[in-house]
PDB file of N, CA and C in Angstrom:
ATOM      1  N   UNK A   1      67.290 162.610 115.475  1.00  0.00           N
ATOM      2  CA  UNK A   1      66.921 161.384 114.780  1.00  0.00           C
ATOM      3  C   UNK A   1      67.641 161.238 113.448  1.00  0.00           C
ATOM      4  N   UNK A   2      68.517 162.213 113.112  1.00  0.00           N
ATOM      5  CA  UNK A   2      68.869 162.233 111.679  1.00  0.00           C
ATOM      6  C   UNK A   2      70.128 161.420 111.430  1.00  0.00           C
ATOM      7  N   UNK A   3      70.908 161.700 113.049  1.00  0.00           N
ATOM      8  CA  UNK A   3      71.989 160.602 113.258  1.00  0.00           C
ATOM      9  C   UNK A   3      71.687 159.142 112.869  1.00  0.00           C
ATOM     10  N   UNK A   4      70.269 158.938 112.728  1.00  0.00           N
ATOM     11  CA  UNK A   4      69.999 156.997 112.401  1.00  0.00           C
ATOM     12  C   UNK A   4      70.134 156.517 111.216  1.00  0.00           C
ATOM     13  N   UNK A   5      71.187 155.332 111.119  1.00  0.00           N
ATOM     14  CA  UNK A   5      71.294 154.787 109.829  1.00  0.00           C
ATOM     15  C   UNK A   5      70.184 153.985 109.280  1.00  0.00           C
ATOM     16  N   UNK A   6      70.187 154.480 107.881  1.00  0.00           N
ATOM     17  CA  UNK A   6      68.961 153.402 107.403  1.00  0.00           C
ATOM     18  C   UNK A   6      68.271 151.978 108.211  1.00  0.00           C
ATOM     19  N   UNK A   7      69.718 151.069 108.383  1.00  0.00           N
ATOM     20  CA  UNK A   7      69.332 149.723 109.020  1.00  0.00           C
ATOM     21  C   UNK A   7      68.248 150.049 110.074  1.00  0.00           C
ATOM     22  N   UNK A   8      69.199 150.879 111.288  1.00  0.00           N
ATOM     23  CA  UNK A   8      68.635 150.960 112.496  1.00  0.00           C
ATOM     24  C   UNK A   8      67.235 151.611 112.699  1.00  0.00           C
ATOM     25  N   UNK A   9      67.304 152.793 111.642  1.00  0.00           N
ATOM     26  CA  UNK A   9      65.693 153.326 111.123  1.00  0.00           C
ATOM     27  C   UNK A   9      64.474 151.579 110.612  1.00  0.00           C
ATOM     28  N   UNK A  10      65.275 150.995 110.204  1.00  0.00           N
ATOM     29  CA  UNK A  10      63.943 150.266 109.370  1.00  0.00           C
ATOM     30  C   UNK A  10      63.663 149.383 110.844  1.00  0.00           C
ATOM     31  N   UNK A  11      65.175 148.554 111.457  1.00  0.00           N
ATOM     32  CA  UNK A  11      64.624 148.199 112.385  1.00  0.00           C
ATOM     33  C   UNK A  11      63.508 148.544 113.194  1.00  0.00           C
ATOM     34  N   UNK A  12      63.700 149.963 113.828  1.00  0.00           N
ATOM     35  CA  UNK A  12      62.816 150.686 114.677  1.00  0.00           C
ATOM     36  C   UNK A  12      61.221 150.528 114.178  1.00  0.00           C
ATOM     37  N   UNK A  13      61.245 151.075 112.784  1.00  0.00           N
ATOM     38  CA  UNK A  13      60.044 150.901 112.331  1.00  0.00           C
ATOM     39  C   UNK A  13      59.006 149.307 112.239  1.00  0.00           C
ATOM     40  N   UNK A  14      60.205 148.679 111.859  1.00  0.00           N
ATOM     41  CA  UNK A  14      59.579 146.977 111.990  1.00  0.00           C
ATOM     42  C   UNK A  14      59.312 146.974 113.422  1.00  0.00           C
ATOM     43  N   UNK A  15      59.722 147.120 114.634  1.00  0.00           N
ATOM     44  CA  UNK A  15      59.280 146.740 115.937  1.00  0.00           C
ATOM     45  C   UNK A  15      57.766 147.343 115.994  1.00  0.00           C
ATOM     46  N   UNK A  16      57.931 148.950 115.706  1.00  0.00           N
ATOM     47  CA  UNK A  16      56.515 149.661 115.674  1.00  0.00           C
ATOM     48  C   UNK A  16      55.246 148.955 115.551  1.00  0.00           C
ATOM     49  N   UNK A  17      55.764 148.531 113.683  1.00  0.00           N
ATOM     50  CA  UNK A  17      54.824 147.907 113.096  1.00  0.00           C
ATOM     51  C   UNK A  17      54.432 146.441 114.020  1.00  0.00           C
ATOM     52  N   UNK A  18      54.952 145.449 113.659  1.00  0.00           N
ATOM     53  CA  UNK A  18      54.817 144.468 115.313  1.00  0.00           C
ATOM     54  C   UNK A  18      54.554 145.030 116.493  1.00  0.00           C
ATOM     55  N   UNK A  19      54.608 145.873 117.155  1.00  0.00           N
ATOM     56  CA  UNK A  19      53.565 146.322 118.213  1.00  0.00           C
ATOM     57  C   UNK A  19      52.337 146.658 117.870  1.00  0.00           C
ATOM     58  N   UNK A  20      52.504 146.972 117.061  1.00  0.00           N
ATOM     59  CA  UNK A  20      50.916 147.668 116.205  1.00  0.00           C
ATOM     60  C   UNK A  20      50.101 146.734 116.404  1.00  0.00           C
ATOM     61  N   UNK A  21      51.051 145.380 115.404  1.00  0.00           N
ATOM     62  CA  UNK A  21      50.126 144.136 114.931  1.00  0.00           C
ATOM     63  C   UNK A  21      50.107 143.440 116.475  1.00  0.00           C
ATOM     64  N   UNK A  22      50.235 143.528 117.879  1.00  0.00           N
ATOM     65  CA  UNK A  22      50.055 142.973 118.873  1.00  0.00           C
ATOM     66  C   UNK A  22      49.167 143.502 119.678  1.00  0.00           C
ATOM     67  N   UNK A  23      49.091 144.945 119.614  1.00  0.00           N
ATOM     68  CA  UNK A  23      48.056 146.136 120.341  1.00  0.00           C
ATOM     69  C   UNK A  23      46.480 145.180 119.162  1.00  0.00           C
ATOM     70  N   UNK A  24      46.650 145.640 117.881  1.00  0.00           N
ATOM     71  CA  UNK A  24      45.443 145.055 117.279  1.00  0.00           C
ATOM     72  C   UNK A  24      44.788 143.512 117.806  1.00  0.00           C
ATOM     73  N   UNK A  25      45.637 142.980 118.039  1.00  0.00           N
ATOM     74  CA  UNK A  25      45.282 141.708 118.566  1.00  0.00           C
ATOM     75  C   UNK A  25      44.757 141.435 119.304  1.00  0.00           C
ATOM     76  N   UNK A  26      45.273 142.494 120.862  1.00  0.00           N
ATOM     77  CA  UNK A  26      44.672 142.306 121.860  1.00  0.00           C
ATOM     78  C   UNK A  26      43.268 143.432 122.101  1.00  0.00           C
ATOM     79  N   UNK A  27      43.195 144.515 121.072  1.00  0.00           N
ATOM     80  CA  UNK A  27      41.864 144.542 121.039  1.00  0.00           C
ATOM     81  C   UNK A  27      41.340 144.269 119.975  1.00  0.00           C
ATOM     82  N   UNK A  28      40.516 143.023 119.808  1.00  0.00           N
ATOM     83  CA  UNK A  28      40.039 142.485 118.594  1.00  0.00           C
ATOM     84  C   UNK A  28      38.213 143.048 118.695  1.00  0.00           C
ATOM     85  N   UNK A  29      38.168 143.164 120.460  1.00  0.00           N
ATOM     86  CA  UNK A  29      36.829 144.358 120.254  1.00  0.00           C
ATOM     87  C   UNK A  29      36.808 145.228 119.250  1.00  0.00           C
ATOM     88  N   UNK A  30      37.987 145.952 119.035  1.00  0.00           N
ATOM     89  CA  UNK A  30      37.875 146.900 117.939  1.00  0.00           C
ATOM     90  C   UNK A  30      37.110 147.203 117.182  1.00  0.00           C
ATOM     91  N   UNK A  31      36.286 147.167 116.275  1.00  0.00           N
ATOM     92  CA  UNK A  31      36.170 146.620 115.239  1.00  0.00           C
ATOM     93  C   UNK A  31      36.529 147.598 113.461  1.00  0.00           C
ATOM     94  N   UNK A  32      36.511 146.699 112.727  1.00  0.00           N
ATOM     95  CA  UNK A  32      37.341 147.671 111.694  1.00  0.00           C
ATOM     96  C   UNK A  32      36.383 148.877 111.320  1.00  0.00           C
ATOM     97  N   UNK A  33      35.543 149.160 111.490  1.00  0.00           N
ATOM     98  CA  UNK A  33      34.510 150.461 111.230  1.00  0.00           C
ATOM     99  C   UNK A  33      34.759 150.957 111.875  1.00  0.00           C
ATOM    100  N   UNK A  34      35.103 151.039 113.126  1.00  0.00           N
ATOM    101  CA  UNK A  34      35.830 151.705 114.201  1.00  0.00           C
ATOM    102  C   UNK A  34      36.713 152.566 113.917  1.00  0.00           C
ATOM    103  N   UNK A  35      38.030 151.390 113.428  1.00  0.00           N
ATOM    104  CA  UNK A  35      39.002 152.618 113.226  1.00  0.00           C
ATOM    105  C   UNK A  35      39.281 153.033 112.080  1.00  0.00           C
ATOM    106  N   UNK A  36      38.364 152.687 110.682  1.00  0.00           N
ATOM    107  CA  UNK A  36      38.211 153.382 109.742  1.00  0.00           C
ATOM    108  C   UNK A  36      37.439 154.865 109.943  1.00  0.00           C
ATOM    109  N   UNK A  37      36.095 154.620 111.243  1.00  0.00           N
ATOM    110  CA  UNK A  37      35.529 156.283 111.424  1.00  0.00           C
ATOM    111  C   UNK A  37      36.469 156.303 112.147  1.00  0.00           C
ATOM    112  N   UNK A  38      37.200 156.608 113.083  1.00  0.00           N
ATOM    113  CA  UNK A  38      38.038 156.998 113.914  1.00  0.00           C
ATOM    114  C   UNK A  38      39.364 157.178 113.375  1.00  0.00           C
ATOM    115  N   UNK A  39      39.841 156.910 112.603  1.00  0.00           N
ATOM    116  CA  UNK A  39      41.293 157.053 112.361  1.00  0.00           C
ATOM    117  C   UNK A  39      41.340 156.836 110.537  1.00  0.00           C
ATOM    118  N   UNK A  40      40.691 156.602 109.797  1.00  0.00           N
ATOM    119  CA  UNK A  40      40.831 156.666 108.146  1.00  0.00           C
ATOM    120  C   UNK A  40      41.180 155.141 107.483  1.00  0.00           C
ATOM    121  N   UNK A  41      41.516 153.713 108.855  1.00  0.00           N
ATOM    122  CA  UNK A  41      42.493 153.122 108.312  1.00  0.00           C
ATOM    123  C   UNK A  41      41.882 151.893 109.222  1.00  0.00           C
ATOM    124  N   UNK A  42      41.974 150.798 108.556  1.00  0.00           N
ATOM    125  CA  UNK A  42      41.374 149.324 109.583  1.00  0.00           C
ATOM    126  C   UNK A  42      42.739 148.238 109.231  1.00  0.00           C
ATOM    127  N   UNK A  43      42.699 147.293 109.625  1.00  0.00           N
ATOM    128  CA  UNK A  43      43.481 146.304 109.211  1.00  0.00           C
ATOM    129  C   UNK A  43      43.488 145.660 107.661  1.00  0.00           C
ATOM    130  N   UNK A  44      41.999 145.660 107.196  1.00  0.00           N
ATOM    131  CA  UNK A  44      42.534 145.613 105.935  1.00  0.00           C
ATOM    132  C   UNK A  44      43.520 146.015 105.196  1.00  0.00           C
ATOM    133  N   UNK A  45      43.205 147.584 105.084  1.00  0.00           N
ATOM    134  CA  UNK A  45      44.249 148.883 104.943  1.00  0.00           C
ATOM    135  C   UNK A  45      45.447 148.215 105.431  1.00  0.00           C
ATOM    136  N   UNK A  46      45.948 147.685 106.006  1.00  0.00           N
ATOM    137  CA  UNK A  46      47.661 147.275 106.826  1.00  0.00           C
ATOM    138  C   UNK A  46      47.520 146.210 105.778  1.00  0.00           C
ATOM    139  N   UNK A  47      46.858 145.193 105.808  1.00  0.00           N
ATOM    140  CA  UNK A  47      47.157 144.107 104.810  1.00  0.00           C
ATOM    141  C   UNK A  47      47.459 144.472 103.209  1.00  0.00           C
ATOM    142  N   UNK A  48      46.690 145.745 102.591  1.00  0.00           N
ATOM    143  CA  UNK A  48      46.635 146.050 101.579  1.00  0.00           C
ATOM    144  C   UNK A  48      48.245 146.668 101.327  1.00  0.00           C
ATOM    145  N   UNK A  49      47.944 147.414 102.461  1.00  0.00           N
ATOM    146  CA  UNK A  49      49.649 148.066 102.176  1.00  0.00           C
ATOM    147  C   UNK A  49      51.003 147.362 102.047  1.00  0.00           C
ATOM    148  N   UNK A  50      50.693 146.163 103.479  1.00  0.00           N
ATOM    149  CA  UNK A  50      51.954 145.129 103.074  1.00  0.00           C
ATOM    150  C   UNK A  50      51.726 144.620 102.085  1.00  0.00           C
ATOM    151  N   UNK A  51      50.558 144.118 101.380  1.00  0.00           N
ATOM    152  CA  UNK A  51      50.898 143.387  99.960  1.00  0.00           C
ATOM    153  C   UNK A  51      51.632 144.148  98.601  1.00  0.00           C
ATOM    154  N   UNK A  52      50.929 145.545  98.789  1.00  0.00           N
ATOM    155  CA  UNK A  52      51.167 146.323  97.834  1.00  0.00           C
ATOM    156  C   UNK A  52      52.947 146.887  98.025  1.00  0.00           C
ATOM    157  N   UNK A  53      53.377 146.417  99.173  1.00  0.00           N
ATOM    158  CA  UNK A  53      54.851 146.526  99.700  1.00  0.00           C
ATOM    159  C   UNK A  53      55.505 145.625  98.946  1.00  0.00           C
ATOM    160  N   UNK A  54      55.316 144.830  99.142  1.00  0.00           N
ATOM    161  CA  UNK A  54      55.034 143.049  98.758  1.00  0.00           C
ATOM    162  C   UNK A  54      55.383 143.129  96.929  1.00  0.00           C
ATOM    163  N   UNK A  55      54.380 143.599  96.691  1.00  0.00           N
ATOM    164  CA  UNK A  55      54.279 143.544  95.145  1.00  0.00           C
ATOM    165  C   UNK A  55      55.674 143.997  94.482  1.00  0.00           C
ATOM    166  N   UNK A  56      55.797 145.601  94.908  1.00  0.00           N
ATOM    167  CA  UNK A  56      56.447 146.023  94.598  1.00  0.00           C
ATOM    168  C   UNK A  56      57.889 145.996  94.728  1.00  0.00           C
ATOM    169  N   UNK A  57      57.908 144.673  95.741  1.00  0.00           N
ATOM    170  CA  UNK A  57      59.288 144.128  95.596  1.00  0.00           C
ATOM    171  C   UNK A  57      59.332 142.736  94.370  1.00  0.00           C
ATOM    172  N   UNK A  58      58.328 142.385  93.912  1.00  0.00           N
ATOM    173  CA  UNK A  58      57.860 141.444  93.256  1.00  0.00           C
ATOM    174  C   UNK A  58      58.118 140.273  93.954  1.00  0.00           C
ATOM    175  N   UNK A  59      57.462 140.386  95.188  1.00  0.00           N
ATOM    176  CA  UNK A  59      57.725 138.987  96.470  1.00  0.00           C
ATOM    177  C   UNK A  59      56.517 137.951  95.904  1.00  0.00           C
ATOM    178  N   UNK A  60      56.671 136.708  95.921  1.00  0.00           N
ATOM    179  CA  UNK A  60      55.175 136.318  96.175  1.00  0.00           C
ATOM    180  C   UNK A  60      54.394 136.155  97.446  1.00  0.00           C
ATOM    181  N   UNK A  61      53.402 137.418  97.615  1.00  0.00           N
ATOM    182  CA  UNK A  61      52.306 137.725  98.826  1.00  0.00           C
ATOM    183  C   UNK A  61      51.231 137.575  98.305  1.00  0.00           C
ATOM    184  N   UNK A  62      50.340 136.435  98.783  1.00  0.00           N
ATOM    185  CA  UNK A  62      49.186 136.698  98.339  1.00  0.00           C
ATOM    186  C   UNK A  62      48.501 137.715  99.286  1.00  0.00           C
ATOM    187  N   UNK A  63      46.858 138.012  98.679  1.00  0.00           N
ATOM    188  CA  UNK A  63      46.090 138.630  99.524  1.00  0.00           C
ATOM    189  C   UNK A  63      45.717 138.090 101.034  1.00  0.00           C
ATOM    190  N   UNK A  64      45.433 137.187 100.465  1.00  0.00           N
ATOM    191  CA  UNK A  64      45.365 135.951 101.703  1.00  0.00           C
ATOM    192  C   UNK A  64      46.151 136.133 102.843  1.00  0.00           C
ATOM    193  N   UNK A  65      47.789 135.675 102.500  1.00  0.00           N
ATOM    194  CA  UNK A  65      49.239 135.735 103.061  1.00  0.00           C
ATOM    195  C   UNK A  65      48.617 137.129 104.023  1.00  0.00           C
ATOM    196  N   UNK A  66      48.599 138.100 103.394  1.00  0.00           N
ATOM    197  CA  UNK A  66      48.773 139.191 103.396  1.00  0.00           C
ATOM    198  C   UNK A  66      47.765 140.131 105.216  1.00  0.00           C
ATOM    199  N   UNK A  67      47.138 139.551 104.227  1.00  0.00           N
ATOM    200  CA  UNK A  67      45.471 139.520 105.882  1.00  0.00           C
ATOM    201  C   UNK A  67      46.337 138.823 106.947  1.00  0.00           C
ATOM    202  N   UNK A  68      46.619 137.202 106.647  1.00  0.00           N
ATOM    203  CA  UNK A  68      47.058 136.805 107.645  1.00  0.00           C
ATOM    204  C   UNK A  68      48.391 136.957 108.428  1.00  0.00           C
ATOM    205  N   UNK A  69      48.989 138.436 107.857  1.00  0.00           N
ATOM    206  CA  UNK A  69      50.039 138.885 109.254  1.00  0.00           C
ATOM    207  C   UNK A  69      49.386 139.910 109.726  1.00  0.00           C
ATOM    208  N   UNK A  70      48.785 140.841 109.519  1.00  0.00           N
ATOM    209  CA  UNK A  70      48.047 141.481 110.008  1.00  0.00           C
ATOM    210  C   UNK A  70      47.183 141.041 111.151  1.00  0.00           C
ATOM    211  N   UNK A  71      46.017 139.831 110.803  1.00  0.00           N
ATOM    212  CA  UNK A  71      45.104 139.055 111.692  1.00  0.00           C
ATOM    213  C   UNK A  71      45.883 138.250 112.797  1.00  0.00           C
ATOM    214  N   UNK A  72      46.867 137.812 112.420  1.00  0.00           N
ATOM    215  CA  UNK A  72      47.692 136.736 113.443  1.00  0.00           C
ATOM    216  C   UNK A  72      46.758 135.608 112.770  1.00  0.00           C
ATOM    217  N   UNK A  73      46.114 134.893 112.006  1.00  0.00           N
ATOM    218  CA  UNK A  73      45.044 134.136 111.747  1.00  0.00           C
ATOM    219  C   UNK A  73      44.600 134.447 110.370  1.00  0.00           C
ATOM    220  N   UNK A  74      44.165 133.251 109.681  1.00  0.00           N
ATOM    221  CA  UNK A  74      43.218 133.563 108.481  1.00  0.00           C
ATOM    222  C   UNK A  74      41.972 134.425 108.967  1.00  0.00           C
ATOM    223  N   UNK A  75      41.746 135.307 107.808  1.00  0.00           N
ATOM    224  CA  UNK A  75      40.552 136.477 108.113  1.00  0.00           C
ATOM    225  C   UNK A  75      39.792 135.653 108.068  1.00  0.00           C
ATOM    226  N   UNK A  76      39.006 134.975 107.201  1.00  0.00           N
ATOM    227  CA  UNK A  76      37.764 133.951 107.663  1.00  0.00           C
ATOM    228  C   UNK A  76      37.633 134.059 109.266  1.00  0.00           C
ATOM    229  N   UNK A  77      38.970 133.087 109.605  1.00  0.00           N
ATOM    230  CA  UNK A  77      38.813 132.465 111.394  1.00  0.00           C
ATOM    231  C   UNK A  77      38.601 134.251 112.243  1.00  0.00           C
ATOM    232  N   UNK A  78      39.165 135.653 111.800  1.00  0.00           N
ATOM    233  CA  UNK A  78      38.926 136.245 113.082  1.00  0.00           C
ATOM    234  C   UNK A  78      37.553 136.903 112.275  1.00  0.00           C
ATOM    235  N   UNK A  79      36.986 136.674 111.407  1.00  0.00           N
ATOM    236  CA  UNK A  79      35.525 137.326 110.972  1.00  0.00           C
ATOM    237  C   UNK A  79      34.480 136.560 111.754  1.00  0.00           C
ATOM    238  N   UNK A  80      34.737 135.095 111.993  1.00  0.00           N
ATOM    239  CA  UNK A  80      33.941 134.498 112.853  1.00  0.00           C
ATOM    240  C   UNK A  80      33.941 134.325 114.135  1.00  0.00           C
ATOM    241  N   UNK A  81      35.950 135.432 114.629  1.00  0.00           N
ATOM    242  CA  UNK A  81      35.797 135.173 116.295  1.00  0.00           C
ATOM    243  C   UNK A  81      35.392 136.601 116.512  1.00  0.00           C
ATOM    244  N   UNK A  82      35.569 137.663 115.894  1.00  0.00           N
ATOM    245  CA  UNK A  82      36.005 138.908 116.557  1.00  0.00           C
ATOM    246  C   UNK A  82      35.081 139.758 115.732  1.00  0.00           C
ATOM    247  N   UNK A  83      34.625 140.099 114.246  1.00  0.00           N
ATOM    248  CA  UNK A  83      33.212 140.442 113.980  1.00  0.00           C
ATOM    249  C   UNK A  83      32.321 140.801 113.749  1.00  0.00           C
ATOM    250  N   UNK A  84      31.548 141.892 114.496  1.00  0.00           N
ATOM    251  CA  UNK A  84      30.041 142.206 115.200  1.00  0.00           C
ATOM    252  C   UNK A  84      29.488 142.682 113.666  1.00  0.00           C
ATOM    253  N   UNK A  85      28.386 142.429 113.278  1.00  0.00           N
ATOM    254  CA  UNK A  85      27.588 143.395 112.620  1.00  0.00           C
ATOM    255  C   UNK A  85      27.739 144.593 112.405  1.00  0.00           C
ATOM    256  N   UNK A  86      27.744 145.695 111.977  1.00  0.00           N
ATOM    257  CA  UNK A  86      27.928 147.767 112.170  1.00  0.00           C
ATOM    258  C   UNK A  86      26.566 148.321 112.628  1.00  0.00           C
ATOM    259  N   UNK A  87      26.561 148.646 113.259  1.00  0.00           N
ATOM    260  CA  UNK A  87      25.378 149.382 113.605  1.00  0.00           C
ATOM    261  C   UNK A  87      24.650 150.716 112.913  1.00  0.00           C
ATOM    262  N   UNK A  88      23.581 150.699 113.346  1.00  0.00           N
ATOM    263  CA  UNK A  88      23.454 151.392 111.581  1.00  0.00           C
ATOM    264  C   UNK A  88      24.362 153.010 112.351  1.00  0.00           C
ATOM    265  N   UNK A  89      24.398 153.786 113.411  1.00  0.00           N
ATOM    266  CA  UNK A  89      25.700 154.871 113.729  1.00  0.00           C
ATOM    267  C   UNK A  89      26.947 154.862 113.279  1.00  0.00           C
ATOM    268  N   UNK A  90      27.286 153.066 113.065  1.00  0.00           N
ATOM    269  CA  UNK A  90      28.628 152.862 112.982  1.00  0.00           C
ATOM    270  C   UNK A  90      28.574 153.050 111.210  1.00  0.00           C
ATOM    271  N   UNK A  91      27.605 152.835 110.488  1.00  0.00           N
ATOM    272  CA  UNK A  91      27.842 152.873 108.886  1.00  0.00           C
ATOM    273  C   UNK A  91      27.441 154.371 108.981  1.00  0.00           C
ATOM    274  N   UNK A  92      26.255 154.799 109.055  1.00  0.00           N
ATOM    275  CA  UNK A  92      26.184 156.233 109.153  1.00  0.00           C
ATOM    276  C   UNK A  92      26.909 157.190 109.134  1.00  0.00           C
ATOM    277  N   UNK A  93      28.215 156.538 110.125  1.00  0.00           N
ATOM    278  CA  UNK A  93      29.212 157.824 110.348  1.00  0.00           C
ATOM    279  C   UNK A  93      30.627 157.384 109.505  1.00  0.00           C
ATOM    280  N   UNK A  94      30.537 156.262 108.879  1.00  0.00           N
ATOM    281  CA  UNK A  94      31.204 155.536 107.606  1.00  0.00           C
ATOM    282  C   UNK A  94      30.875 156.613 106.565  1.00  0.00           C
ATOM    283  N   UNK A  95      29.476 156.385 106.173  1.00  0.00           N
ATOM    284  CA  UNK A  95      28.985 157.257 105.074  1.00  0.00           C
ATOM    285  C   UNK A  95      29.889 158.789 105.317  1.00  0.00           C
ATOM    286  N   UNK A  96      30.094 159.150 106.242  1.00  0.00           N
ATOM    287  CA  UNK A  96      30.172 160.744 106.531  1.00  0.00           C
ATOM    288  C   UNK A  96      32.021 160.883 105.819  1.00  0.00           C
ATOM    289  N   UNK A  97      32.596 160.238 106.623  1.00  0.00           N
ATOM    290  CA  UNK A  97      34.067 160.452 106.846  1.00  0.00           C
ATOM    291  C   UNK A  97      34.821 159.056 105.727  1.00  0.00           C
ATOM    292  N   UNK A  98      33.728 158.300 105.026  1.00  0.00           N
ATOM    293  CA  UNK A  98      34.629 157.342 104.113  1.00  0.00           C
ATOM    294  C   UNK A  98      36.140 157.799 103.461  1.00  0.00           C
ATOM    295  N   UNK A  99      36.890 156.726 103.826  1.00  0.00           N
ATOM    296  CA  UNK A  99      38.139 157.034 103.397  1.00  0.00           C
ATOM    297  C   UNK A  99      38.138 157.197 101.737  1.00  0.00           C
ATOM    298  N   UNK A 100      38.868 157.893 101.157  1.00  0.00           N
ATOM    299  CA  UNK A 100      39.108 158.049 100.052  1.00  0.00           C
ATOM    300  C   UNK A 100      40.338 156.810  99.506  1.00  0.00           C
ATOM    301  N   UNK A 101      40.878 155.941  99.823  1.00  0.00           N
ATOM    302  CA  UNK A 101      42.126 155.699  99.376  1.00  0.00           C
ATOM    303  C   UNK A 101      41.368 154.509  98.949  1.00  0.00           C
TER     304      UNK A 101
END
């Protein structure tokens, strides 16, 4: 892998990331408590990071902007399609393993 030039490295990584953001899409069951206990990291977290990507190029991203490549959609619209309440297991085990970042 060391043979890869920068370009072709970032390319690769941008497709990743766009699969990522298409896998998330199509399970919007998910839900972000999910893969914050399960994995440290929800879509917020992706939005936060591209903005904070964002910033630090001094792009203008809003927060907003920012959700909505992640969501495919304004967060409002997928908080009211996609959702559910946490169950009190699902905060419970939040409490246990909360991400630090």
């Amino acid at each position: 892998m060391s043979e890869l030039d920068d370009k072709t490295r970032l390319e690769l990584e941008a497709a990743v990331f766009r699969r990522l953001l298409a896998h998330l899409d199509q399970r919007s069951d998910v839900q972000n408590i999910d893969l914050m206990n399960l994995a440290g990291f929800c879509r917020n977290c992706l939005a936060n990071w591209y903005l904070e990507a964002a910033e630090a190029r001094q792009l203008p991203v809003s927060k907003a902007d920012s959700r909505q490549v992640v969501y495919g959609m304004p967060y409002e619209d997928w908080k009211t399609r996609h959702q559910r309440a946490a169950s009190a297991d699902q905060l419970t085990a939040f409490e246990t393993v909360k991400p630090q970042h």
